[in-house]
N, C-alpha and C. Protein backbone atom coordinates (compact mmCIF):
# COMPACT_ATOMS: atom_id res chain seq x y z
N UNK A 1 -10.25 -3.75 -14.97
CA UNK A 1 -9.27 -4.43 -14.15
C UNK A 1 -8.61 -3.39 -13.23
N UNK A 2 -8.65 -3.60 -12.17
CA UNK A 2 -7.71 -3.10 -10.98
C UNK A 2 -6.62 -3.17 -11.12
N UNK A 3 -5.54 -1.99 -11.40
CA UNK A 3 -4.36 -2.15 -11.76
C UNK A 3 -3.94 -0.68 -10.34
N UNK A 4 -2.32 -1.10 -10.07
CA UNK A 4 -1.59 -0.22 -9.37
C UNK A 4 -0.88 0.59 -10.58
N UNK A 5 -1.02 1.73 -10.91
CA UNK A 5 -0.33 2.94 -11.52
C UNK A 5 1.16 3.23 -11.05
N UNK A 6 2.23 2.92 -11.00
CA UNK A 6 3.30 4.10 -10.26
C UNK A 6 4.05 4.79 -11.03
N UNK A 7 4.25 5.65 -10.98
CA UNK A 7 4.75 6.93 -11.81
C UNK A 7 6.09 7.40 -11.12
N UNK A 8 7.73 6.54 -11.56
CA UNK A 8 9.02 7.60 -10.82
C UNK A 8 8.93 9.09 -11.75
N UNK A 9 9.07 10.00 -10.95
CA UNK A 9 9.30 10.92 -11.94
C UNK A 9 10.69 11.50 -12.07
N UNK A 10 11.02 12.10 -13.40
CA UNK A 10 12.96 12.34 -13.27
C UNK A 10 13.09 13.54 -12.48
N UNK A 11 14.51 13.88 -11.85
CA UNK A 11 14.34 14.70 -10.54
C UNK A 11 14.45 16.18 -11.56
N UNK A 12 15.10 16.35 -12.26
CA UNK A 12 15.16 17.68 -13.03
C UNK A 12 13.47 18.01 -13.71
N UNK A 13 13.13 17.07 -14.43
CA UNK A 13 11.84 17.28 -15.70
C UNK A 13 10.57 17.94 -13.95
N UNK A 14 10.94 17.11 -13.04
CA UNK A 14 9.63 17.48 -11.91
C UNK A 14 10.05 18.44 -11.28
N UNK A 15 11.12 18.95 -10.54
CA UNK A 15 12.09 20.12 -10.49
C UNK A 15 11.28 21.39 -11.77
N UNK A 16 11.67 21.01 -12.75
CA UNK A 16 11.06 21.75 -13.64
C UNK A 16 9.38 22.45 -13.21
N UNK A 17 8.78 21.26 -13.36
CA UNK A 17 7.44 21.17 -13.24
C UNK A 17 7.00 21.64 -12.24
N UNK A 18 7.42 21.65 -11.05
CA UNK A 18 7.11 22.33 -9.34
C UNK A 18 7.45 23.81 -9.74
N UNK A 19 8.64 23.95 -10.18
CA UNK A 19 8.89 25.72 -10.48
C UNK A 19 8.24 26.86 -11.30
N UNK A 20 7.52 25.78 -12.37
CA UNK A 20 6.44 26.02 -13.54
C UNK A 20 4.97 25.82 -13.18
N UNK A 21 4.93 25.17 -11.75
CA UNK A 21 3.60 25.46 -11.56
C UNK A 21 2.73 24.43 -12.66
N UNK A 22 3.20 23.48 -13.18
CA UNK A 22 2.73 22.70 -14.03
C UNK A 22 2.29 21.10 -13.44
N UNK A 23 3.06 20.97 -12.07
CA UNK A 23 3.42 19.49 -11.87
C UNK A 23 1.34 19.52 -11.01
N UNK A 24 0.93 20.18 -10.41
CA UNK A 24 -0.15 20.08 -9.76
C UNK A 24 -1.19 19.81 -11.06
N UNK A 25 -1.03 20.62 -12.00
CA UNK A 25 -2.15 20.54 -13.19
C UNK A 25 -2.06 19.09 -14.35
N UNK A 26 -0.72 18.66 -14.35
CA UNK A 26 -0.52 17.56 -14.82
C UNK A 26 -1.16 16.09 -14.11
N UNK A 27 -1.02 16.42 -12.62
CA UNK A 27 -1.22 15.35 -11.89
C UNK A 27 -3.11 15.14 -11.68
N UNK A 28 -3.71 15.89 -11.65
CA UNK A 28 -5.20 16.55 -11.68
C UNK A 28 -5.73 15.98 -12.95
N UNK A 29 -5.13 16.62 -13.97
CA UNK A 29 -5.85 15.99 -15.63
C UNK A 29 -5.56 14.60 -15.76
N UNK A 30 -4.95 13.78 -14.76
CA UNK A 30 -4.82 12.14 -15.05
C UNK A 30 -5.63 11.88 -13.95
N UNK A 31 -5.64 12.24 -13.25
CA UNK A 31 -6.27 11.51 -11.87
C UNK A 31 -8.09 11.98 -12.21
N UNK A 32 -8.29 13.20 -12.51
CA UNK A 32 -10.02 13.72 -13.06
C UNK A 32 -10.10 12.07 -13.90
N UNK A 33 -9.42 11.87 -14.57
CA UNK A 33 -9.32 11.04 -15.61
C UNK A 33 -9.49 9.71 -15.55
N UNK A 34 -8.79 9.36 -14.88
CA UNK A 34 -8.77 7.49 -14.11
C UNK A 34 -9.81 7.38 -12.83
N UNK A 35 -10.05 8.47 -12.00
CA UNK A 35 -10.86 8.53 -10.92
C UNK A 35 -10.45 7.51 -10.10
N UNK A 36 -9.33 7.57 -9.47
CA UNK A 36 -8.67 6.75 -8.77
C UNK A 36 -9.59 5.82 -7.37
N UNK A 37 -9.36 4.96 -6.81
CA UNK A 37 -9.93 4.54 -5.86
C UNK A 37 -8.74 5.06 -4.31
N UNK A 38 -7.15 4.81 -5.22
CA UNK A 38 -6.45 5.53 -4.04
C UNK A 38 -5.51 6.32 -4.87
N UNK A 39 -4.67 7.44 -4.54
CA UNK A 39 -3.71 7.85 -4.85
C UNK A 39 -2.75 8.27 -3.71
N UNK A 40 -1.34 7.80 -3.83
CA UNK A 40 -0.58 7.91 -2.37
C UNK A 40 0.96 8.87 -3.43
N UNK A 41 1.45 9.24 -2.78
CA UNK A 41 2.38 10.40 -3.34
C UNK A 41 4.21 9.82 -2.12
N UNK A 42 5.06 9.64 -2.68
CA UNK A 42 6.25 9.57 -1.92
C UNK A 42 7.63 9.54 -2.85
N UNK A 43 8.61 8.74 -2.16
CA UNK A 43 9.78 8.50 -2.67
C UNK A 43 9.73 7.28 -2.41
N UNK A 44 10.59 6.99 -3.78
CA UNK A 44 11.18 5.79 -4.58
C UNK A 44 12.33 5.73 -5.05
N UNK A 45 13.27 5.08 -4.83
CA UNK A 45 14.89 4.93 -4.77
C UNK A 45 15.24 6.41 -4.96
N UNK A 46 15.04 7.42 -4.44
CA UNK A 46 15.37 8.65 -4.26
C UNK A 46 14.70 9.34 -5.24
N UNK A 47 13.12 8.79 -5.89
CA UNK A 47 12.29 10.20 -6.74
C UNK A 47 11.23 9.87 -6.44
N UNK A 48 10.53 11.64 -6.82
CA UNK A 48 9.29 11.56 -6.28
C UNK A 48 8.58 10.08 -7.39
N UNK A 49 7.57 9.75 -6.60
CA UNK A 49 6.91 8.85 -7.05
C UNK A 49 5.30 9.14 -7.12
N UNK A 50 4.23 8.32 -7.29
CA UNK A 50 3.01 8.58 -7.07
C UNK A 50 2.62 6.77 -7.12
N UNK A 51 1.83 6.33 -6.24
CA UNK A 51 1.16 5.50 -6.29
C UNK A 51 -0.79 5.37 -6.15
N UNK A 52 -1.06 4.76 -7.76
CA UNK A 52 -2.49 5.64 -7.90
C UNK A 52 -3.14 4.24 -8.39
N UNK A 53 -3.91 3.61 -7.68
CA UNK A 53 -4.58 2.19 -7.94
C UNK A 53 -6.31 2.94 -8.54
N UNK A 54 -6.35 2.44 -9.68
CA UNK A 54 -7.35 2.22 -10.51
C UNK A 54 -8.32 1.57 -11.14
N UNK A 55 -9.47 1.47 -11.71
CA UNK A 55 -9.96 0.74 -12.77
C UNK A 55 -9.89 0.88 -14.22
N UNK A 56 -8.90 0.07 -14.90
CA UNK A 56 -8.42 0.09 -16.32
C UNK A 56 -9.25 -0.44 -17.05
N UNK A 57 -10.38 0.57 -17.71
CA UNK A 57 -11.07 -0.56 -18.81
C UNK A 57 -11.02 -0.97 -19.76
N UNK A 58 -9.78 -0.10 -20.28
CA UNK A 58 -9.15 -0.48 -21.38
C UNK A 58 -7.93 -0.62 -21.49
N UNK A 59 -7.40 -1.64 -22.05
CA UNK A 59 -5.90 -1.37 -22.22
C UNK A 59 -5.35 -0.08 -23.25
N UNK A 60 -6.25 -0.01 -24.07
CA UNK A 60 -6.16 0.94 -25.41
C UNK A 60 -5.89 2.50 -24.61
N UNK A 61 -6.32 2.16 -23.39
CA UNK A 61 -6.37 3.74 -22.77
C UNK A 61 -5.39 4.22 -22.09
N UNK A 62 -4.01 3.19 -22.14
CA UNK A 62 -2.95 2.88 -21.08
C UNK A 62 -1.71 4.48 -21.91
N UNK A 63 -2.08 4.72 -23.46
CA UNK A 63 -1.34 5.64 -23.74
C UNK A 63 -2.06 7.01 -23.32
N UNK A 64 -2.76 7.09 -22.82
CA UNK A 64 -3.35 8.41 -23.03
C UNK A 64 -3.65 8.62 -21.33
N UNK A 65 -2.98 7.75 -20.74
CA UNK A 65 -2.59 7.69 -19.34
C UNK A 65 -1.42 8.08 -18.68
N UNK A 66 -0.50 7.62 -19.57
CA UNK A 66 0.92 7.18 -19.60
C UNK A 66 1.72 8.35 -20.00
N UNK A 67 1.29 9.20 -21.41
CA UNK A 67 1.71 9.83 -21.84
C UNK A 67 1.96 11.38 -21.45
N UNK A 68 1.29 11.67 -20.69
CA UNK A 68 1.26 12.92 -19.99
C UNK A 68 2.55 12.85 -18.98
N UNK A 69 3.05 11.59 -18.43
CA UNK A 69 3.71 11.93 -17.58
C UNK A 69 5.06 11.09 -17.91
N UNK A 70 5.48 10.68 -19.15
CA UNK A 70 6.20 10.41 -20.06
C UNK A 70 6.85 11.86 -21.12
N UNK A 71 5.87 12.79 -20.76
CA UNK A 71 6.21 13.65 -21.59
C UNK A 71 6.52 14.92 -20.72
N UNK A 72 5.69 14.90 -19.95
CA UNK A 72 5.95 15.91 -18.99
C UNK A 72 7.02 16.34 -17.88
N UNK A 73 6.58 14.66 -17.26
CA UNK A 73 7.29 14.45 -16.33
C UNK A 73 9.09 13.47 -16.63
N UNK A 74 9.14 13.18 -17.68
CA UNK A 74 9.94 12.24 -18.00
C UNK A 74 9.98 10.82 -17.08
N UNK A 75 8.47 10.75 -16.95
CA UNK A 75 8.52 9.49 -15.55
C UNK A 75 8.98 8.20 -16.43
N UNK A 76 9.31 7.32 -15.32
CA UNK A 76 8.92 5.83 -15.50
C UNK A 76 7.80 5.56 -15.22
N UNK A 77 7.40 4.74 -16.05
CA UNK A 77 5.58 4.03 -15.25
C UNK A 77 5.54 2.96 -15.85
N UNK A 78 5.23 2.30 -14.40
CA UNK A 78 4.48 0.78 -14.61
C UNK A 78 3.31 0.33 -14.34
N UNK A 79 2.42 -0.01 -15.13
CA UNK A 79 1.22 -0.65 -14.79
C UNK A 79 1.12 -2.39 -14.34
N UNK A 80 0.35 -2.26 -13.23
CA UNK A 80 -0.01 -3.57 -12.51
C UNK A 80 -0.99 -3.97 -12.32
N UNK A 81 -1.48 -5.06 -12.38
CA UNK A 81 -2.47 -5.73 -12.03
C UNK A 81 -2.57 -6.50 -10.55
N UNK A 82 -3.61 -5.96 -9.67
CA UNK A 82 -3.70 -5.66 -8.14
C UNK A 82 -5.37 -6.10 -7.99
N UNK A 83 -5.23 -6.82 -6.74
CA UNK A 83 -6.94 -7.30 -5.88
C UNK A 83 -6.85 -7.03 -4.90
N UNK A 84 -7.80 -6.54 -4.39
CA UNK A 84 -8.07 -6.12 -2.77
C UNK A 84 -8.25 -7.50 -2.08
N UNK A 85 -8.74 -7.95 -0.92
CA UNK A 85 -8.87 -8.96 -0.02
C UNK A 85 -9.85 -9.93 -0.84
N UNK A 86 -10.95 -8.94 -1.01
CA UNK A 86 -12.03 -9.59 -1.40
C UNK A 86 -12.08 -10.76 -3.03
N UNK A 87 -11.09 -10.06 -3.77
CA UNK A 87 -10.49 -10.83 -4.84
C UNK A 87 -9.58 -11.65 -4.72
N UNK A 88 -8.99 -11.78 -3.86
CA UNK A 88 -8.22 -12.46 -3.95
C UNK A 88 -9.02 -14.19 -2.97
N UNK A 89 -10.43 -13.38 -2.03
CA UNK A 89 -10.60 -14.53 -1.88
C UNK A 89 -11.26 -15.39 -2.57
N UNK A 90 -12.23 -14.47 -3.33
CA UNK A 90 -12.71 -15.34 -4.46
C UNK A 90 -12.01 -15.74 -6.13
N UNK A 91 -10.74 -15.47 -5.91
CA UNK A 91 -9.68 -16.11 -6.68
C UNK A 91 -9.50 -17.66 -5.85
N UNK A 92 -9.20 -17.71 -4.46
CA UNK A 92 -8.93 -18.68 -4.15
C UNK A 92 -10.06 -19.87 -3.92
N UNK A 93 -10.97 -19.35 -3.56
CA UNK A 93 -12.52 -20.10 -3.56
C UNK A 93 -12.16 -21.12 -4.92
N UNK A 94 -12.28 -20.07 -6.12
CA UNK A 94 -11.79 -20.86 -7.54
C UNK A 94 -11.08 -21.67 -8.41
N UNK A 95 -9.53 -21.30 -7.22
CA UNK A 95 -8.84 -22.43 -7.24
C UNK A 95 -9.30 -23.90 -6.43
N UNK A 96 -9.90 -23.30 -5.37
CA UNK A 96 -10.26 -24.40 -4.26
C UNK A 96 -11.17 -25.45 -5.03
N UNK A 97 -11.77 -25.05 -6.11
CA UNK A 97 -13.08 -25.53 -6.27
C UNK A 97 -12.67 -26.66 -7.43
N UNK A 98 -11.74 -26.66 -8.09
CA UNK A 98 -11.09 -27.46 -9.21
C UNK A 98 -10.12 -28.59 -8.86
C-alpha cells in the first residue's frame, strides 16, 4: 500500500543530530530501507519535517520504520494512506460500476 510517511522532528533532539553528524545517517538507513518513490524535506508548523511516500508491505514493518526516528529524532510520525491519479481513477471506475 502507498502510504505518505511524515516525520515532525523535535527542534532540540534534530539540533542535536545535525551537530552529531547523525541526522544524515539516520535519514539514509530508513530511506535505503523503504526505497521511497518520493522524499521531500521542509517545515511544518515551525519543524523540520520530511515528507517520504512509499510502498508499505507490511504493516508489521511500520515499527522498525518509525522507530529510528522516534528514538532518535524524537519525531512525530504519521502514516497515510495515498493514490496517485491513476488510483484514484480506477477507484472511481469501481465506484462507477456498482
Amino acid at each position: 500500500m502507498r502510504v505518505l510517511l511524515t516525520v515532525e522532528m523535535d527542534t532540540e533532539k534534530a539540533n542535536q543530530a545535525i551537530t552529531g553528524h547523525t541526522l544524515p545517517q539516520t535519514m539514509k538507513s530508513v530511506l535505503d530501507r523503504v526505497k521511497p518513490e518520493a522524499a521531500y524535506f521542509g517545515a511544518q508548523d515551525g519543524m523540520r519535517t520530511g515528507y517520504i511516500v512509499f510502498d508499505l508491505k507490511e504493516p508489521s514493518d511500520i515499527p522498525s520504520i518509525a522507530e529510528p526516528f522516534f528514538q532518535e529524532l524524537g519525531a512525530k510520525v504519521a502514516f497515510m494512506p495515498v493514490m496517485n491519479f491513476d488510483d484514484v481513477q480506477a477507484g472511481l471506475q469501481k465506484y462507477g460500476s456498482n
